[in-house]
PDB file of N, CA and C in Angstrom:
ATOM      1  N   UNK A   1     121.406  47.106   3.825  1.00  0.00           N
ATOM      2  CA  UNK A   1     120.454  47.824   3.011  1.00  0.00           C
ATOM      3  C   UNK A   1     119.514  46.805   2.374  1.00  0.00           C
ATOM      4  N   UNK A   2     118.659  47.148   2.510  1.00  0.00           N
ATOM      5  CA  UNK A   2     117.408  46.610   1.831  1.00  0.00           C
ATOM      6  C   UNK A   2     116.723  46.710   0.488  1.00  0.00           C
ATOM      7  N   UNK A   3     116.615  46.285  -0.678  1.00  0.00           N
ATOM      8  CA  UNK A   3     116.246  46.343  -1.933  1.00  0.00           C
ATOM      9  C   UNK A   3     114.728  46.829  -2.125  1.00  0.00           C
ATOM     10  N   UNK A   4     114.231  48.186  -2.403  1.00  0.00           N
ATOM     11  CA  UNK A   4     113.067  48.712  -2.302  1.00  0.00           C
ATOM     12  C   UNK A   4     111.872  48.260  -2.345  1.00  0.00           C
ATOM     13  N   UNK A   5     112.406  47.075  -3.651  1.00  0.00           N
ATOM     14  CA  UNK A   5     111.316  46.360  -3.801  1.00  0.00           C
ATOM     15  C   UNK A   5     110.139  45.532  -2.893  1.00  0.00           C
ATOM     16  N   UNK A   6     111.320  45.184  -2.413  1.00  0.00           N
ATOM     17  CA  UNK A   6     111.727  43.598  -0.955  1.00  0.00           C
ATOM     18  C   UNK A   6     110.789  44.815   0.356  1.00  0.00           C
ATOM     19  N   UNK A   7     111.224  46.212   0.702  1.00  0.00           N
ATOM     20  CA  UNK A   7     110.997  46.993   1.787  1.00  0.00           C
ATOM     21  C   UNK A   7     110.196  47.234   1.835  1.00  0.00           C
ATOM     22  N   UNK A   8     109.251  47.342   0.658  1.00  0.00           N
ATOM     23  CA  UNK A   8     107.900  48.216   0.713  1.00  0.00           C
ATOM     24  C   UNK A   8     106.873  46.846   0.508  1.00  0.00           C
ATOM     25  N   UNK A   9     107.321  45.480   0.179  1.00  0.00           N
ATOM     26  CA  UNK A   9     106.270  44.605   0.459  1.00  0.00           C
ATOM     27  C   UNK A   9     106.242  44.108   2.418  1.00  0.00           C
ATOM     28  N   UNK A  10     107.605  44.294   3.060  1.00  0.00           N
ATOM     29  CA  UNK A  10     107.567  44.475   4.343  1.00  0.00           C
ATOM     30  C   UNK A  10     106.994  45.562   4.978  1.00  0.00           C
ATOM     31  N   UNK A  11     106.842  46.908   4.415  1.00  0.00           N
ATOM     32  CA  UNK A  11     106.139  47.645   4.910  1.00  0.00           C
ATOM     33  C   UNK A  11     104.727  47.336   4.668  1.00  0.00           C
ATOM     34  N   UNK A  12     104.328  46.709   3.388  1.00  0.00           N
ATOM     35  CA  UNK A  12     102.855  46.157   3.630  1.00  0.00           C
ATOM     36  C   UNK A  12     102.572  45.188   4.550  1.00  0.00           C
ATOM     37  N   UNK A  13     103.595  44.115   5.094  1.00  0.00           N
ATOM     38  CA  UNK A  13     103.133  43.488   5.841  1.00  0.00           C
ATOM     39  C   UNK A  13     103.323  41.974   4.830  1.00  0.00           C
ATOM     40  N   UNK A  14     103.386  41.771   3.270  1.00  0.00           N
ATOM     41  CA  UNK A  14     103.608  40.971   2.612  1.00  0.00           C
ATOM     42  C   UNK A  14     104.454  40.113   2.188  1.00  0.00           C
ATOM     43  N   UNK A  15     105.837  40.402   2.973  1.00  0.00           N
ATOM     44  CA  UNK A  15     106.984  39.720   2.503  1.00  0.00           C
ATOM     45  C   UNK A  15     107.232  38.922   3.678  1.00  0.00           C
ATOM     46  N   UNK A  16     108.132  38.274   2.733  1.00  0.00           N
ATOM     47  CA  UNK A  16     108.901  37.121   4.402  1.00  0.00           C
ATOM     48  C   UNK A  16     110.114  37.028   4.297  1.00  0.00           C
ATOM     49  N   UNK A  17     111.042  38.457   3.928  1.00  0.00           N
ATOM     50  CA  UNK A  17     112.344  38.347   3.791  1.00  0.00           C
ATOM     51  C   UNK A  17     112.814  38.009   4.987  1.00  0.00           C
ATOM     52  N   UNK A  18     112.490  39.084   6.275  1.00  0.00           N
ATOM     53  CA  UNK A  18     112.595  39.014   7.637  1.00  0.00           C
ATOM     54  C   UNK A  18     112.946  37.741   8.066  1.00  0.00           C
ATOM     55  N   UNK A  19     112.309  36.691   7.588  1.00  0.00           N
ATOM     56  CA  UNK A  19     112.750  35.416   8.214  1.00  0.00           C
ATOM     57  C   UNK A  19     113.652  34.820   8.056  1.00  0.00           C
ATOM     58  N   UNK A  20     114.574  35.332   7.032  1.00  0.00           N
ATOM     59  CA  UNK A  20     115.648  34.377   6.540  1.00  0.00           C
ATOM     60  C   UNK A  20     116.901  35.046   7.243  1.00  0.00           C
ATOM     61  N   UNK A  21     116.665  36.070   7.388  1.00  0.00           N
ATOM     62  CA  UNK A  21     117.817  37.206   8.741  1.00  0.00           C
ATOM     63  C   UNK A  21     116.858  37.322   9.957  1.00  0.00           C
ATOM     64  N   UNK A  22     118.024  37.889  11.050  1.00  0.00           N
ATOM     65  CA  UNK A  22     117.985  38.140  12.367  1.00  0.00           C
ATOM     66  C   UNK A  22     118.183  39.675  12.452  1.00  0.00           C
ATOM     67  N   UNK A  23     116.969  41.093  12.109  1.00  0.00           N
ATOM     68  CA  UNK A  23     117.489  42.184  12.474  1.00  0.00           C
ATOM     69  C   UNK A  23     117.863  42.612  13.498  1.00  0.00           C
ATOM     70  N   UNK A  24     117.990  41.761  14.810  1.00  0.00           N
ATOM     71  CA  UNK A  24     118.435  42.085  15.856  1.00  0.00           C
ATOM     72  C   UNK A  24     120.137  41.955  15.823  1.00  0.00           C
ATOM     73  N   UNK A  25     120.798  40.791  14.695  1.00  0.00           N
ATOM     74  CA  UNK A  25     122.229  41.192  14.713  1.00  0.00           C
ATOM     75  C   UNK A  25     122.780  42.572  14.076  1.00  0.00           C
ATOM     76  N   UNK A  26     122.058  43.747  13.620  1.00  0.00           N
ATOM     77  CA  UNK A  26     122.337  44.704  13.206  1.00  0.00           C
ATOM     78  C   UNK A  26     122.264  45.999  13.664  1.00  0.00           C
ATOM     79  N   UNK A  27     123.062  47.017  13.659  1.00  0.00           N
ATOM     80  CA  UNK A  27     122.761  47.936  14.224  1.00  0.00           C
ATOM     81  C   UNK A  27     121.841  49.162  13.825  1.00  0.00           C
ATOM     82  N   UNK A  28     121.735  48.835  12.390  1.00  0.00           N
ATOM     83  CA  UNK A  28     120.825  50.288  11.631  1.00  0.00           C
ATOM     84  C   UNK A  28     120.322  49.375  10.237  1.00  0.00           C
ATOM     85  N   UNK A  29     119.016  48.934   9.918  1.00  0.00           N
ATOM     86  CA  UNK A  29     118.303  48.618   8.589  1.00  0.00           C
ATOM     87  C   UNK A  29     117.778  49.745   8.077  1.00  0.00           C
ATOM     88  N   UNK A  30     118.113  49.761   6.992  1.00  0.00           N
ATOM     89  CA  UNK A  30     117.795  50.751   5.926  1.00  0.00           C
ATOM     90  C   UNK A  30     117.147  50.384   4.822  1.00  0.00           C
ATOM     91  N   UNK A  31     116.246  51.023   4.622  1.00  0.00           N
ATOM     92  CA  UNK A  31     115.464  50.555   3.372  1.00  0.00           C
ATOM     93  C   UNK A  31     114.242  51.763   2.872  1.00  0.00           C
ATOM     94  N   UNK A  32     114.331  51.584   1.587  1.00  0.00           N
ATOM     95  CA  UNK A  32     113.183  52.684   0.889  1.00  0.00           C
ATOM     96  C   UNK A  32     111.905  52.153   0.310  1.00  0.00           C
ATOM     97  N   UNK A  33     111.080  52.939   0.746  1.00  0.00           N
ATOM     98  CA  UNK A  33     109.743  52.344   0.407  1.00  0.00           C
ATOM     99  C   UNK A  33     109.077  53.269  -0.881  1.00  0.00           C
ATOM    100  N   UNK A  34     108.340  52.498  -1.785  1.00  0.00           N
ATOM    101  CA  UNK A  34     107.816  53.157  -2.519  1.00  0.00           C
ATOM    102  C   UNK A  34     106.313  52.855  -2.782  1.00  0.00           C
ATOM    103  N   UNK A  35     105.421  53.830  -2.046  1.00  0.00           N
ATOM    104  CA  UNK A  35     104.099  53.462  -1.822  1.00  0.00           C
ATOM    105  C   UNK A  35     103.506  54.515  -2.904  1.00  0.00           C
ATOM    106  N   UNK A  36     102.472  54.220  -4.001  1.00  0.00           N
ATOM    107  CA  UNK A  36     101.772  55.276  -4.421  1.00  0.00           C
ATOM    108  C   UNK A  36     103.006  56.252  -4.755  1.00  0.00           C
ATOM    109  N   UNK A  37     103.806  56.349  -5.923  1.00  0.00           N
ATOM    110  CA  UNK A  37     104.744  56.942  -6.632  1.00  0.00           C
ATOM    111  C   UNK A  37     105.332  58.614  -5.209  1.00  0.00           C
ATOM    112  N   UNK A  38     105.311  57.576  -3.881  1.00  0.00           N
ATOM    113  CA  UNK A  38     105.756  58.409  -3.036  1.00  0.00           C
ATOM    114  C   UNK A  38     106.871  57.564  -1.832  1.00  0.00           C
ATOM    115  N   UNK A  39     107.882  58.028  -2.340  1.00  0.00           N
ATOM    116  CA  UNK A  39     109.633  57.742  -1.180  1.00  0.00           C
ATOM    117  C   UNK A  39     109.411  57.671  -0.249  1.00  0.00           C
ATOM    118  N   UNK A  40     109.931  56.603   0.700  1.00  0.00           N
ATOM    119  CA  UNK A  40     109.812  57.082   2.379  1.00  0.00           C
ATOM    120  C   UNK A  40     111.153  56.423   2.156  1.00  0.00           C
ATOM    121  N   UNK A  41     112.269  56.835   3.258  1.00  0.00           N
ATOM    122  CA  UNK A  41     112.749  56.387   4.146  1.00  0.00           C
ATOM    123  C   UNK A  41     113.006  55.744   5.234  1.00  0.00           C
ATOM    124  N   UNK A  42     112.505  54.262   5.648  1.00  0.00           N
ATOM    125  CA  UNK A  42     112.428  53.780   6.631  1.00  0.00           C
ATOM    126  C   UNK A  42     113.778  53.100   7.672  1.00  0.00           C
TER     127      UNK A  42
END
């Protein structure tokens, strides 16, 4: 699971958590985005 905070600057395209893991060793990433006081589920 992913910390919302951390998810929704990867959904902008702004973070570089990604680099410090391999999501290919996993089978399901989960994480919530909060864009404009609106939830996604990614």
């Amino acid at each position: 699971m992913i910390d919302t905070f951390a998810m929704t600057k990867i959904w902008q395209g702004s973070h570089t958590m990604l680099r410090r893991c391999d999501p290919s060793q996993y089978k399901v990433i989960l994480g919530v985005i909060n864009e404009h006081h609106h939830w996604t589920i990614a």
